[in-house]
Protein backbone atom coordinates (compact mmCIF):
# COMPACT_ATOMS: atom_id res chain seq x y z
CA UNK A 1 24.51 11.32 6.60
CA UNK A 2 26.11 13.57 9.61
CA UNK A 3 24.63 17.38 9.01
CA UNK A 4 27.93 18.70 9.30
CA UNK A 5 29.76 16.74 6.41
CA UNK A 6 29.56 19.46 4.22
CA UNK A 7 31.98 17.39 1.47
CA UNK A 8 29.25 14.45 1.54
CA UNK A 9 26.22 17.24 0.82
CA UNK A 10 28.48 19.27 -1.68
CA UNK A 11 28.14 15.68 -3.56
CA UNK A 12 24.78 15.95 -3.31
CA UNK A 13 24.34 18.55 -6.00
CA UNK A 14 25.43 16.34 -8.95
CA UNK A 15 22.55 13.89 -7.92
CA UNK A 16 19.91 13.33 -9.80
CA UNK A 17 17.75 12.25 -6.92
CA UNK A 18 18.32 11.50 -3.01
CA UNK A 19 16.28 8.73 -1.00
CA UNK A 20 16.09 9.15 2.52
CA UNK A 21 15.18 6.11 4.04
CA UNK A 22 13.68 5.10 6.90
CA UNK A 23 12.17 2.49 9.48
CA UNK A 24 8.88 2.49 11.31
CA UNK A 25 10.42 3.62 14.54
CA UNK A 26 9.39 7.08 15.89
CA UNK A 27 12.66 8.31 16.34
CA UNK A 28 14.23 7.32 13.08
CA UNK A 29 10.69 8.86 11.04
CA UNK A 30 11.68 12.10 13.23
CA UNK A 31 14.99 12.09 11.43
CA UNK A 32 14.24 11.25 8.39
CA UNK A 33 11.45 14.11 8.31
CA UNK A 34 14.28 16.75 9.86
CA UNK A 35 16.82 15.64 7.00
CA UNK A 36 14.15 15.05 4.36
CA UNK A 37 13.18 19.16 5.00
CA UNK A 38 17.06 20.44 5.31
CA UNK A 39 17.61 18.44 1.86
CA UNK A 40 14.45 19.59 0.19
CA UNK A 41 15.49 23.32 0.94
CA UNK A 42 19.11 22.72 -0.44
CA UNK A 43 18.25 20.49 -3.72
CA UNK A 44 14.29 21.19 -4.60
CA UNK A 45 11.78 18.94 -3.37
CA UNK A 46 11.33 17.30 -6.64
CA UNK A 47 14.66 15.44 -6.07
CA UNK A 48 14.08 14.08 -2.83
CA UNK A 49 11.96 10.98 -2.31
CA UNK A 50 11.42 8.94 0.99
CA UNK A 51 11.13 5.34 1.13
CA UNK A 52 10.44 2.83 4.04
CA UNK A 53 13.26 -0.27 5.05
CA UNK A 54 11.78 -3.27 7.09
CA UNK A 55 8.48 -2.42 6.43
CA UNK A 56 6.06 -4.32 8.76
CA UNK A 57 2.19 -4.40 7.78
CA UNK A 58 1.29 -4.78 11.60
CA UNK A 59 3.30 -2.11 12.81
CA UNK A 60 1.91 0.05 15.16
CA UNK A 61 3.20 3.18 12.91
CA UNK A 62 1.91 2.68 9.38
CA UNK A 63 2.63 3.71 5.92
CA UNK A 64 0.27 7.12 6.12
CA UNK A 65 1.53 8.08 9.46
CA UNK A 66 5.29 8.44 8.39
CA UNK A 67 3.78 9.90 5.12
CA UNK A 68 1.97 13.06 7.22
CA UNK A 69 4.86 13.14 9.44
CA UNK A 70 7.86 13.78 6.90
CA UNK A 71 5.31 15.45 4.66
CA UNK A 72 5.33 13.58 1.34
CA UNK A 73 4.31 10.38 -0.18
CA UNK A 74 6.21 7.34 0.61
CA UNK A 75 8.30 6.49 -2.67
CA UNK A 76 8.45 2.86 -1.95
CA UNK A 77 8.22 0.24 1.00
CA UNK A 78 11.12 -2.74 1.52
CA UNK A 79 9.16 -5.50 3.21
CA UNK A 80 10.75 -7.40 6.56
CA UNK A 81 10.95 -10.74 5.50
């Protein structure tokens, strides 16, 4: 979601919870860390959750490493296959 679509985050607030999701590449863990923060300070922490798409076992970047980076537990992981 574009930071400065202040309608879209105004929607937010009804939410019950918001996923941020995210890949194993470095610059889309980055993001989702930036945006995961920024939402957290907006809505509470306990509403935001983080989960992984096309998650590959073998990846070079694993489960724990986007987990220390964005600074929370992994909700859930969508397997690539």
């Amino acid at each position: 979601m574009p930071r400065s679509d202040a309608a879209a985050l105004d929607s937010l607030e009804l939410a019950g919870s918001i996923v941020v999701v995210a890949n194993q590449e470095v610059a889309t863990v980055r993001s989702a860390a930036r945006m995961a923060r920024a939402l957290e300070q907006r809505y509470g922490g306990e509403r935001v959750s983080i989960v992984i798409a096309r998650y590959d076992a073998g990846s070079e970047i694993r489960q724990q490493d986007v987990e220390r980076v964005v600074g929370r537990p992994v909700a859930f992981v969508f397997p690539n296959n």
